[in-house]
C-alpha atoms as a PDB file:
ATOM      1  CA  UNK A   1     146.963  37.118  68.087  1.00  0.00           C
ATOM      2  CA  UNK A   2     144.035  39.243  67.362  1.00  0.00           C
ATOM      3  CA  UNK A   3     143.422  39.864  63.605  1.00  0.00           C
ATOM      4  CA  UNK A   4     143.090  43.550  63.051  1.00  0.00           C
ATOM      5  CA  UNK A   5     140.528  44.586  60.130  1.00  0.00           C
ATOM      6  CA  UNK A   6     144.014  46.485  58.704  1.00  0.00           C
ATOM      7  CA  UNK A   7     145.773  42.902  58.648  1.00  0.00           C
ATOM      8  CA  UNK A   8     142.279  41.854  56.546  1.00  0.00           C
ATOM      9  CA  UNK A   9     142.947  45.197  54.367  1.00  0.00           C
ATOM     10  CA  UNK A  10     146.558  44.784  53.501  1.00  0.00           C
ATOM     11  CA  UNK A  11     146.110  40.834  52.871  1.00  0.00           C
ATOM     12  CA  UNK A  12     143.278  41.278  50.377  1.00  0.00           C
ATOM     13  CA  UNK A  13     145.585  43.558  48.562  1.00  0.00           C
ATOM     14  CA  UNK A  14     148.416  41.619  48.707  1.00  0.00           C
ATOM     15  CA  UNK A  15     146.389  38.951  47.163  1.00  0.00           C
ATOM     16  CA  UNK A  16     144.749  41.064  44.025  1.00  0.00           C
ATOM     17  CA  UNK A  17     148.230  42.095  43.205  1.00  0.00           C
ATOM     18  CA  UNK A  18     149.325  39.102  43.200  1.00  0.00           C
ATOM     19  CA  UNK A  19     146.311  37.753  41.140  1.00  0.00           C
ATOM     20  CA  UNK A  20     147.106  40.303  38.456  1.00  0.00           C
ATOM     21  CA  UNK A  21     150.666  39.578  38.171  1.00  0.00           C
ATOM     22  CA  UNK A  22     149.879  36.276  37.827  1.00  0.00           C
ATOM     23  CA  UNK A  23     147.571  37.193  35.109  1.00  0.00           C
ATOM     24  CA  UNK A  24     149.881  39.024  33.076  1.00  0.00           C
ATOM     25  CA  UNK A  25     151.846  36.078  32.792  1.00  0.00           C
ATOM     26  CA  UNK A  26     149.984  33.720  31.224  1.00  0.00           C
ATOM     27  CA  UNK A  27     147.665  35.843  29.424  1.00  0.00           C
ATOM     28  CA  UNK A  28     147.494  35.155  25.589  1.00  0.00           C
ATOM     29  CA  UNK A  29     149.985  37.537  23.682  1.00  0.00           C
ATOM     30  CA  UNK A  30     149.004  39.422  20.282  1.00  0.00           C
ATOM     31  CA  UNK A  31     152.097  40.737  17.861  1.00  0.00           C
ATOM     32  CA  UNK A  32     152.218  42.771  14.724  1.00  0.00           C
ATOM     33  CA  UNK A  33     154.510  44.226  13.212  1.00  0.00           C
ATOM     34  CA  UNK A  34     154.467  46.972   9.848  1.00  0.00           C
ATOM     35  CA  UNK A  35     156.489  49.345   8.044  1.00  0.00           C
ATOM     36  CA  UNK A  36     155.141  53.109   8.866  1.00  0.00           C
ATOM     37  CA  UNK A  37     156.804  56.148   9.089  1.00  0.00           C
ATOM     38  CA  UNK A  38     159.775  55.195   7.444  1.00  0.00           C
ATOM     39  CA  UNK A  39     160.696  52.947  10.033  1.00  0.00           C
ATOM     40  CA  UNK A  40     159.605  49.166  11.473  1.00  0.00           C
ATOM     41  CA  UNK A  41     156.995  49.170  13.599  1.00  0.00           C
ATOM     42  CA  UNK A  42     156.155  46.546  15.916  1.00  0.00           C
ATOM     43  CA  UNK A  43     153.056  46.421  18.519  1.00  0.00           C
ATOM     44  CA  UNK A  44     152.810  43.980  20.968  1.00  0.00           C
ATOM     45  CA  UNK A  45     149.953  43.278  23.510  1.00  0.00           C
ATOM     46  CA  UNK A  46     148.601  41.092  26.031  1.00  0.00           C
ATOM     47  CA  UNK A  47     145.439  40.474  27.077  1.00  0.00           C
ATOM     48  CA  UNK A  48     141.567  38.825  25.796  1.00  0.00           C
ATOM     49  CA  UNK A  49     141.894  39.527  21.953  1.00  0.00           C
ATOM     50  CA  UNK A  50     145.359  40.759  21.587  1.00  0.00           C
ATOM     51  CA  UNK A  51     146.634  39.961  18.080  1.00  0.00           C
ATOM     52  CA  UNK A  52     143.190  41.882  16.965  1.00  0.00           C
ATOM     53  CA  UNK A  53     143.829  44.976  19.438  1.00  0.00           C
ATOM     54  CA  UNK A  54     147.772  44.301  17.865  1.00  0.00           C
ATOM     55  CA  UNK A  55     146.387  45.092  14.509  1.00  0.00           C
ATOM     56  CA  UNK A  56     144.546  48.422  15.839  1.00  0.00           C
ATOM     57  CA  UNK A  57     147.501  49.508  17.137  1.00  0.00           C
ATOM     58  CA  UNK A  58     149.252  49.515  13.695  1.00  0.00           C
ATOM     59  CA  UNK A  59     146.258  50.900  11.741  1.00  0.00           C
ATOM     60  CA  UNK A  60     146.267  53.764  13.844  1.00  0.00           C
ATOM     61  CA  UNK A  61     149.748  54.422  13.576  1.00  0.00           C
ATOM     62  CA  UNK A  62     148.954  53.692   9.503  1.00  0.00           C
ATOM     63  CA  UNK A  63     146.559  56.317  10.023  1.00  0.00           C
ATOM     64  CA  UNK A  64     148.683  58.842  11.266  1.00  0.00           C
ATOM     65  CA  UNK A  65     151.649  57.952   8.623  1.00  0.00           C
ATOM     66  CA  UNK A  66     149.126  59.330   5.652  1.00  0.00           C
ATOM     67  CA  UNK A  67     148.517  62.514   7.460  1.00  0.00           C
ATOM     68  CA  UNK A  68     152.203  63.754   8.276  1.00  0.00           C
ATOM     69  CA  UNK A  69     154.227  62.733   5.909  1.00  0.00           C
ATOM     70  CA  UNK A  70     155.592  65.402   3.775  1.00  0.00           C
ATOM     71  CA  UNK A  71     156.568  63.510   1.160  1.00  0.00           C
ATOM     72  CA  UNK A  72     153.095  61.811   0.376  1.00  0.00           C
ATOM     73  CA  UNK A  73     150.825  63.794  -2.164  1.00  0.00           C
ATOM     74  CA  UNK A  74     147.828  64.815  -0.574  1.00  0.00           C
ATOM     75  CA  UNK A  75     148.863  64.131   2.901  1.00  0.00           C
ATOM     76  CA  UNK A  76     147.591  67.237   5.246  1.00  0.00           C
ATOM     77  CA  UNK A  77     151.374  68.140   5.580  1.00  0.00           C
ATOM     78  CA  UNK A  78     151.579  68.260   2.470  1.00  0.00           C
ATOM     79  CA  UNK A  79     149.180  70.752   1.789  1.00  0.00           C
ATOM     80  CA  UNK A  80     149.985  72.859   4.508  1.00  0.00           C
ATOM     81  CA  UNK A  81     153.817  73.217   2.224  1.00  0.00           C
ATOM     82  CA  UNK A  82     151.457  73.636  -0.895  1.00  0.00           C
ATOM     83  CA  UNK A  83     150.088  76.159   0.346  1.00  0.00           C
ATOM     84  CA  UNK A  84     152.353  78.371   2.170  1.00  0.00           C
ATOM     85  CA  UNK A  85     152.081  81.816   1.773  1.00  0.00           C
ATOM     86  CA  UNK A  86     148.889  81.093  -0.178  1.00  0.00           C
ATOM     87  CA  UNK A  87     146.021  80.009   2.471  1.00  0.00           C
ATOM     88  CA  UNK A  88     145.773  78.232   5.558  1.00  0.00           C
ATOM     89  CA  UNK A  89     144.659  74.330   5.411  1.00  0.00           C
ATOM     90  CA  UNK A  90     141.452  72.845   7.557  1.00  0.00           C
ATOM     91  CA  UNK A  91     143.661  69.692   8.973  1.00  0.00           C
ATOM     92  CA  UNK A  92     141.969  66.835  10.980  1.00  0.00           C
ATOM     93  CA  UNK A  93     142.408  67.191  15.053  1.00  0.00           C
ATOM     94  CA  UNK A  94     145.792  64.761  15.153  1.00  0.00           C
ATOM     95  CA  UNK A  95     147.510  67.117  12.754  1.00  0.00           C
ATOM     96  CA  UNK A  96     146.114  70.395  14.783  1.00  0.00           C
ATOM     97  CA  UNK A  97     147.001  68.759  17.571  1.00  0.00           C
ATOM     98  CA  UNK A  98     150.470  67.297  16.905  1.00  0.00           C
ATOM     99  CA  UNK A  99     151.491  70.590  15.714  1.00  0.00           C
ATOM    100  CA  UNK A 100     149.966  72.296  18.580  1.00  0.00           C
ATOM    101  CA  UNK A 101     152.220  69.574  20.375  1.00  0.00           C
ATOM    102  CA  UNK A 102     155.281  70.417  18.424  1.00  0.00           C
ATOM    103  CA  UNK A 103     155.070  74.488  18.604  1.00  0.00           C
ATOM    104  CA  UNK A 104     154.614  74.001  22.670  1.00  0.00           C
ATOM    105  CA  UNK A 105     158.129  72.498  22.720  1.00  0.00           C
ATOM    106  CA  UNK A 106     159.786  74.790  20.399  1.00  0.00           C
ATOM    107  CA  UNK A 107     158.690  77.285  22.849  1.00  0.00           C
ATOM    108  CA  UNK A 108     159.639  75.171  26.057  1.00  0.00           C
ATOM    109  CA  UNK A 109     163.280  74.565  24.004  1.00  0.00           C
ATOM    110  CA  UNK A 110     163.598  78.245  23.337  1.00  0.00           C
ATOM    111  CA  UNK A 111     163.346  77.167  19.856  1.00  0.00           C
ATOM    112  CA  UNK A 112     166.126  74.213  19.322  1.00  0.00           C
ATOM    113  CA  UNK A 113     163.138  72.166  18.530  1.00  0.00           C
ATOM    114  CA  UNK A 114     161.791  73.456  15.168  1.00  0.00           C
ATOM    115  CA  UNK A 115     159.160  71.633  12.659  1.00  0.00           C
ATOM    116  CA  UNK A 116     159.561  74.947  10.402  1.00  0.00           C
ATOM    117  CA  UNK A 117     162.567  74.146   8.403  1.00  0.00           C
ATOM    118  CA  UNK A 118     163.863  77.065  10.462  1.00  0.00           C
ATOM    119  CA  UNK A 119     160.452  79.929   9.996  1.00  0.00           C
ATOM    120  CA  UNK A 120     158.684  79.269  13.093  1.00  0.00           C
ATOM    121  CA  UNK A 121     157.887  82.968  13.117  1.00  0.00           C
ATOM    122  CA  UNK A 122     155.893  81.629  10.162  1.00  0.00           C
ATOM    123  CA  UNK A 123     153.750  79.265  11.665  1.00  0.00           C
ATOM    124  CA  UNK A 124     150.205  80.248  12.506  1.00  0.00           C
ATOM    125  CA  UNK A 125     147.705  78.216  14.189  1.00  0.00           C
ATOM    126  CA  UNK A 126     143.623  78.853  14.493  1.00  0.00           C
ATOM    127  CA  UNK A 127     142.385  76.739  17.400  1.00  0.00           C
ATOM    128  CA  UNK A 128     138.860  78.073  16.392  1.00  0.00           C
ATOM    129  CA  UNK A 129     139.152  76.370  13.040  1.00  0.00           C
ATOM    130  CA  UNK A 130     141.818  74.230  13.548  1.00  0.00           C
ATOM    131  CA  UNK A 131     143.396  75.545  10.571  1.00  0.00           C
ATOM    132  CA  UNK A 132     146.682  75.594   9.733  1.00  0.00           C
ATOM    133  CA  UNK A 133     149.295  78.303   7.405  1.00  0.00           C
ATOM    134  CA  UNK A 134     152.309  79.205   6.751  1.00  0.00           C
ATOM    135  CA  UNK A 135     152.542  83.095   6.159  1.00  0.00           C
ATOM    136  CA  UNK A 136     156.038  82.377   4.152  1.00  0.00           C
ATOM    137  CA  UNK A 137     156.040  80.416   0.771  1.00  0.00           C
ATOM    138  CA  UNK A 138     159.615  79.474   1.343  1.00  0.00           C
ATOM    139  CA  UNK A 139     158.662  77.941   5.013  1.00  0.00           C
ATOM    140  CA  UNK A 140     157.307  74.166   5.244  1.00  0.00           C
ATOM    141  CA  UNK A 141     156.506  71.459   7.654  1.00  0.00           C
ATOM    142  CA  UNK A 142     158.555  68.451   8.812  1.00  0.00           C
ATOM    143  CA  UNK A 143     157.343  66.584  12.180  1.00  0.00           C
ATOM    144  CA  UNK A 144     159.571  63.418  11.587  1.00  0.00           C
ATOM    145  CA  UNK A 145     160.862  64.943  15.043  1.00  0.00           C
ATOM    146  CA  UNK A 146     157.650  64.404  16.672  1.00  0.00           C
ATOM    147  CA  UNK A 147     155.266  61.976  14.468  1.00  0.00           C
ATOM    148  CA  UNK A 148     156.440  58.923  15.812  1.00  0.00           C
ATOM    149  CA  UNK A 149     156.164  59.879  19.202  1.00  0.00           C
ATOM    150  CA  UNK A 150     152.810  61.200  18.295  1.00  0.00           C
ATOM    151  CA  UNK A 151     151.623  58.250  17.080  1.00  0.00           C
ATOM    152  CA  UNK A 152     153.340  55.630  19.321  1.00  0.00           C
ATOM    153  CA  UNK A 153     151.123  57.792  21.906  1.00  0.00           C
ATOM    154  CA  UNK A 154     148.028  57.682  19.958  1.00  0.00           C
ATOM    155  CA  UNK A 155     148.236  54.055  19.504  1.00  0.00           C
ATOM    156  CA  UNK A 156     148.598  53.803  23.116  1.00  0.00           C
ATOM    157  CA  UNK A 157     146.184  55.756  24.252  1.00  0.00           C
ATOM    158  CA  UNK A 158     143.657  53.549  21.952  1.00  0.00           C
ATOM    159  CA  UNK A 159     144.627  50.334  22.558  1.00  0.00           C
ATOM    160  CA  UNK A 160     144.071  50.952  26.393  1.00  0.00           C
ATOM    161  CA  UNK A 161     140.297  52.439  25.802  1.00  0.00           C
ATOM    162  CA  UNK A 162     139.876  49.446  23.724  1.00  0.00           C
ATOM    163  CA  UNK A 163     140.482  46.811  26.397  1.00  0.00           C
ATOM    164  CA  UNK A 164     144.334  45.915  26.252  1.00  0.00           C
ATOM    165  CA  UNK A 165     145.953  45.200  29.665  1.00  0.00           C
ATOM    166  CA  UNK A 166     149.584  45.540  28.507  1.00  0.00           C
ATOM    167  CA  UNK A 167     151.533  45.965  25.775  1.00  0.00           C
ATOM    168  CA  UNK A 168     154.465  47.971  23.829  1.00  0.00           C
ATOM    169  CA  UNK A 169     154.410  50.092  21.018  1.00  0.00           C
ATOM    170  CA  UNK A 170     158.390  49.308  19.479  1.00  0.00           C
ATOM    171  CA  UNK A 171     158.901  52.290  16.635  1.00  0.00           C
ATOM    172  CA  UNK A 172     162.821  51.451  16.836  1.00  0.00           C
ATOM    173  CA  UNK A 173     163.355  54.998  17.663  1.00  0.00           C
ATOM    174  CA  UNK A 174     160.845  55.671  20.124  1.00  0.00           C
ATOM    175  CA  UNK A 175     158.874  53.508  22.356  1.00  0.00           C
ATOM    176  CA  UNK A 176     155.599  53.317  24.264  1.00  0.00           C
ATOM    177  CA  UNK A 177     154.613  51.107  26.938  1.00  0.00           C
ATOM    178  CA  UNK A 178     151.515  50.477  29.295  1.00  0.00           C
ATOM    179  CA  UNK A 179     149.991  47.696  31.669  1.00  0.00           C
ATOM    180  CA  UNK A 180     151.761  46.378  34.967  1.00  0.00           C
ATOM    181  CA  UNK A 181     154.550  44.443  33.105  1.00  0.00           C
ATOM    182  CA  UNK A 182     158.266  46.002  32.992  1.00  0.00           C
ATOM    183  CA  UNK A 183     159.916  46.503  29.735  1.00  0.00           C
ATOM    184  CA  UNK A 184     163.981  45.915  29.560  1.00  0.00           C
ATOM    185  CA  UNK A 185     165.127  48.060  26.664  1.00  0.00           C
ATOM    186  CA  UNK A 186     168.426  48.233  25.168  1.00  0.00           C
ATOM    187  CA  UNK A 187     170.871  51.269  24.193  1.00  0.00           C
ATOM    188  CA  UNK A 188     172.319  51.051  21.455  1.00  0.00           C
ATOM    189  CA  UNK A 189     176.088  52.146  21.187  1.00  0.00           C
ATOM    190  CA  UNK A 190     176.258  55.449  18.680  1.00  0.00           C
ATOM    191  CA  UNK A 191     179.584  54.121  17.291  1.00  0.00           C
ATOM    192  CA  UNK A 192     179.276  51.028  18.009  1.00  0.00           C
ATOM    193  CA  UNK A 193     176.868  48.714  15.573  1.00  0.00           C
ATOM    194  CA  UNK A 194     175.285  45.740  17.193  1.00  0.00           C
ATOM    195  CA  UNK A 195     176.729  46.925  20.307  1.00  0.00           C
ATOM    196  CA  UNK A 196     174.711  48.297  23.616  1.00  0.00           C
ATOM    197  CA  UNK A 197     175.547  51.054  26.482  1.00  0.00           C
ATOM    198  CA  UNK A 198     173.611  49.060  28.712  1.00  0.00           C
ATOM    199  CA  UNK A 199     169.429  48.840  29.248  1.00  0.00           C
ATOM    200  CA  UNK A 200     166.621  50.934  30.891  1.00  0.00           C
ATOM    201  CA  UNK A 201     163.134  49.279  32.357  1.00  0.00           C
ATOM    202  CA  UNK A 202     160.214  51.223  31.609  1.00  0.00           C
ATOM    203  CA  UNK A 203     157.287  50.778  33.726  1.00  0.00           C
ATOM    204  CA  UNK A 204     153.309  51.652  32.934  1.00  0.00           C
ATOM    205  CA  UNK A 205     152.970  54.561  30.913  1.00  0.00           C
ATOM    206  CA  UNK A 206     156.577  55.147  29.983  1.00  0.00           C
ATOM    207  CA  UNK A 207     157.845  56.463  26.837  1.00  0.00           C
ATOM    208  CA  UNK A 208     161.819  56.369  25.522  1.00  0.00           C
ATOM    209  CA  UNK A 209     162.898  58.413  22.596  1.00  0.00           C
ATOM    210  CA  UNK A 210     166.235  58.037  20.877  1.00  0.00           C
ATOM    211  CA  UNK A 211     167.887  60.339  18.463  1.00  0.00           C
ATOM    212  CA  UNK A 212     171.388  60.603  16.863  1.00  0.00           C
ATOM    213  CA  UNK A 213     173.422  60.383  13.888  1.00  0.00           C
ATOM    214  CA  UNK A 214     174.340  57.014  14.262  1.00  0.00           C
ATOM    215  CA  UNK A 215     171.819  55.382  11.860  1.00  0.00           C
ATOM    216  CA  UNK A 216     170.893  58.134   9.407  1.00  0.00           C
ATOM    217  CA  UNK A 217     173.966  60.331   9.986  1.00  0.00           C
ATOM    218  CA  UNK A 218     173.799  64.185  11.117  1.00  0.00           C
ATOM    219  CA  UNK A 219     170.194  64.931  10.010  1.00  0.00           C
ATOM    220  CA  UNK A 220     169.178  66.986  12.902  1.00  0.00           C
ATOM    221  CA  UNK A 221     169.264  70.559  11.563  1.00  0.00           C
ATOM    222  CA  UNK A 222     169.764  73.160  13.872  1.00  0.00           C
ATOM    223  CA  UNK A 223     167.231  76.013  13.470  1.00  0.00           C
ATOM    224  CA  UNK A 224     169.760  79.034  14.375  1.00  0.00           C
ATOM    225  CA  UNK A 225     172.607  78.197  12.006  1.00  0.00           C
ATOM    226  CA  UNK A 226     170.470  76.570   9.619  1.00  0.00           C
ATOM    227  CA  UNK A 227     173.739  73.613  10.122  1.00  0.00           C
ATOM    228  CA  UNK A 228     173.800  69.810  11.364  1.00  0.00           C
ATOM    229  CA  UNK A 229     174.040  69.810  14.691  1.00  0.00           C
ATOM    230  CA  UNK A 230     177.193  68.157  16.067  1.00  0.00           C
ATOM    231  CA  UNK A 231     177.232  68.605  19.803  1.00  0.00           C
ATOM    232  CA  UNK A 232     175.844  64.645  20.517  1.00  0.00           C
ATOM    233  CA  UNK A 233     176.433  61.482  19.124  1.00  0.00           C
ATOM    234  CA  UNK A 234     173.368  60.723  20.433  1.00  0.00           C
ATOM    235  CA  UNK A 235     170.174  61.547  22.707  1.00  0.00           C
ATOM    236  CA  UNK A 236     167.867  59.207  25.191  1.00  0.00           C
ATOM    237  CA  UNK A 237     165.130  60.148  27.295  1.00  0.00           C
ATOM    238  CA  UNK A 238     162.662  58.356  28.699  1.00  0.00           C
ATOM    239  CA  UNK A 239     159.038  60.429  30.180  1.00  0.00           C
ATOM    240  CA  UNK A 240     155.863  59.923  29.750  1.00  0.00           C
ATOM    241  CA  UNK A 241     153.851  61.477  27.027  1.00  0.00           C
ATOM    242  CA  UNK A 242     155.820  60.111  23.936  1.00  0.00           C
ATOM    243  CA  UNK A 243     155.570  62.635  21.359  1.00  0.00           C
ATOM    244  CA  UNK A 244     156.706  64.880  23.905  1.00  0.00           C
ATOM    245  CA  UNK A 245     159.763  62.668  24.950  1.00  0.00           C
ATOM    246  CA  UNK A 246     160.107  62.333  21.210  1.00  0.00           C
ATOM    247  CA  UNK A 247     160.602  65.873  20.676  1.00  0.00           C
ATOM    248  CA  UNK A 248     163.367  66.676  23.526  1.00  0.00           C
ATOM    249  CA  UNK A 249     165.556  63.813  22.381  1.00  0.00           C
ATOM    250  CA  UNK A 250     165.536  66.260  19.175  1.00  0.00           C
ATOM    251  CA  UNK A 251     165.748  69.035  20.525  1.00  0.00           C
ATOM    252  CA  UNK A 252     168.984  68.502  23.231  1.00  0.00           C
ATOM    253  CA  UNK A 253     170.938  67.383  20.228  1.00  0.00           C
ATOM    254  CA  UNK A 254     170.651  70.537  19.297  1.00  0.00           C
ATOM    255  CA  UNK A 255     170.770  72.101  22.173  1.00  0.00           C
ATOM    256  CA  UNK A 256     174.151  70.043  23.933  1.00  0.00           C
ATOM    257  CA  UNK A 257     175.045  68.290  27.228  1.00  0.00           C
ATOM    258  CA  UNK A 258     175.010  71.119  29.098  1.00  0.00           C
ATOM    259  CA  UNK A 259     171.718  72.972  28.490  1.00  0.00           C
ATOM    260  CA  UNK A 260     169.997  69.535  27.295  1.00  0.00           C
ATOM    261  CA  UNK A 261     170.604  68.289  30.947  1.00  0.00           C
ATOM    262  CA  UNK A 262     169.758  71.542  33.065  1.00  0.00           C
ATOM    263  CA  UNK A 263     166.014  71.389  30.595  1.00  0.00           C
ATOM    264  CA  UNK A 264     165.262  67.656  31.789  1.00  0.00           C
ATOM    265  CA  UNK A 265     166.685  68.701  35.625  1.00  0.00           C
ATOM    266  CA  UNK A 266     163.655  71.316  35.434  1.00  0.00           C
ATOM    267  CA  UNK A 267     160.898  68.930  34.013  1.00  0.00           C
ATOM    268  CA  UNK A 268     159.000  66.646  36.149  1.00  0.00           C
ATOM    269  CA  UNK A 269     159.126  63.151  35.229  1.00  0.00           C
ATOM    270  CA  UNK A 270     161.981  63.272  32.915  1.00  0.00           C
ATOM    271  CA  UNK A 271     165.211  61.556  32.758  1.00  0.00           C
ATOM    272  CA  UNK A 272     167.838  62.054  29.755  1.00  0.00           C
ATOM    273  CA  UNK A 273     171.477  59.704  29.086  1.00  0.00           C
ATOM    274  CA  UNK A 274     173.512  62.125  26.666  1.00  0.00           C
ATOM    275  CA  UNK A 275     176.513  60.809  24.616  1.00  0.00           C
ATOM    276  CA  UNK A 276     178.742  64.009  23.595  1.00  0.00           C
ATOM    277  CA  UNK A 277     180.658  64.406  20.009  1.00  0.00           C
ATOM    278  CA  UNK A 278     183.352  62.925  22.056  1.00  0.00           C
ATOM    279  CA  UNK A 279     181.432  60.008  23.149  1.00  0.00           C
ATOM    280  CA  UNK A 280     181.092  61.080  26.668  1.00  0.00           C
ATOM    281  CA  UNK A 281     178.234  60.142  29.275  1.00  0.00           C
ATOM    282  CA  UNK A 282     176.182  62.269  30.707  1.00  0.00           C
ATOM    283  CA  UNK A 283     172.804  61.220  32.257  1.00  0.00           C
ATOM    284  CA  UNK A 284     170.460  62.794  34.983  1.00  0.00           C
ATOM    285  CA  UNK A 285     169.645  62.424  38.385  1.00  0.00           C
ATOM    286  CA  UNK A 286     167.494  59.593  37.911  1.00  0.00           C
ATOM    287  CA  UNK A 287     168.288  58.037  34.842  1.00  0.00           C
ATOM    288  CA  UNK A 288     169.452  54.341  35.489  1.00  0.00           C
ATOM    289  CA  UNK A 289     171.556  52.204  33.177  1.00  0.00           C
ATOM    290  CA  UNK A 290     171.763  48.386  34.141  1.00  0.00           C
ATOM    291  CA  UNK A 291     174.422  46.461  32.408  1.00  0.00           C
ATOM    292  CA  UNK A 292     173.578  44.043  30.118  1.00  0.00           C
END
């Protein structure tokens, strides 16, 4: 038989990919693990150097913890709520940006997503100067609907420009992976403790965000009626950018089955698994749930 130079192609392929699967299995495996943002943080990586580049990971997510929390004195959040109705506040480019981040989905979620404490009318931004104000003293900041995601992002996005292969970025509540490994990642039951709906595999650049009022009851505030929203028990969708993915979850527990599922339909690259006040299933075209 004669050997075509497409037979040469598609065996030298066949052979890298399996060189760098191969690779990812034995390759030494780095773990840390912190607690930021008001929640357990674990980063794990493979790769040359990996329980350094594991450390990184954290320290940039340690980074991003002083900046947005609102209840931290001095944090740039903090400020900002200082100084409402006063000035606006010069912020560093992850604040600018994750509130850039945040008002782009309040828009996109016709405002069910809302980092105002319901004044987004208030909220102006100054991409010039990167400065941020709030024109109404009684209006304030809150991204804990967006932070983590932020930062499980940001810590991504570093520890692949500083030479990690693969890894995960665990925040409990949202999750960040990268590299040519799958993830398995379980769903936990809203009613249910210890128990799981089932798992999802996320692949290279993934990103799952949960939220709910199973762990920290209903603290999801909707914007309009200024009430805890009550239409889900609780909210998964996986993506790819996770402070993005971060911020639906939010937002369609506001927002309900119904119009939470026809907003991921429309987006590319988005799948959502909604569990009603009743404890119903809903879940999109291409959302898969594998029994555990």
């Amino acid at each position: 038989m004669r050997i075509r130079p497409i037979h040469i192609l598609l065996f030298c392929l066949l052979l890298l990919i399996t060189a760098e699967l191969a690779y990812t299995c034995i390759m030494p495996v780095g773990e840390g693990s912190a607690y930021l943002m008001g929640t357990p943080v674990r980063v794990k990586v493979l790769g040359v150097n990996s329980p350094e580049l594991a450390q990184l990971g954290l320290e940039r997510i340690s980074q991003l913890d002083a900046l947005f929390s609102r209840f931290r004195t001095n944090s740039e959040v903090d400020l900002i709520n200082r100084f409402a109705g006063q000035v606006p506040v010069a912020v560093s480019p992850d604040t600018y940006a994750c509130i850039r981040q945040a008002a782009a989905v309040n828009q996109l979620t016709n405002g069910a997503f809302d980092i105002t404490l319901g004044k987004p009318w208030a909220l102006e931004l100054d991409d010039k100067s990167q400065k941020v104000f709030l024109r109404d003293k009684e209006a304030g900041l809150d991204l804990g609907g967006i932070g983590k995601g932020f930062a499980a992002e940001a810590a991504r996005c570093l520890l692949l420009k500083s030479g990690a292969k693969s890894g995960m970025i665990d925040m409990r509540s949202t999750i960040a992976v990268f590299g040519p490994r799958t993830w398995s990642v379980g769903i936990q039951h809203p009613r249910q403790k210890g128990k799981m709906l089932g798992s999802v595999t996320l692949m290279n650049g993934q990103s799952l965000a949960t939220s709910g009022d199973y762990e920290r009851g209903r603290h999801i505030i909707d914007p309009l009626t200024k009430q805890a929203a009550d239409l889900c028990q609780s909210v998964t969708v996986i993506g790819g950018n996770a402070a993005e993915t971060d911020a639906l979850a939010t937002a369609i527990c506001v927002m309900g089955p119904e119009q939470g599922l026809q907003l991921i339909e429309a987006l590319p690259n988005k799948e959502v698994l909604i569990i009603d006040e009743q404890g119903s299933m809903t879940w999109s075209s291409g959302f898969v749930l594998e029994q555990i």
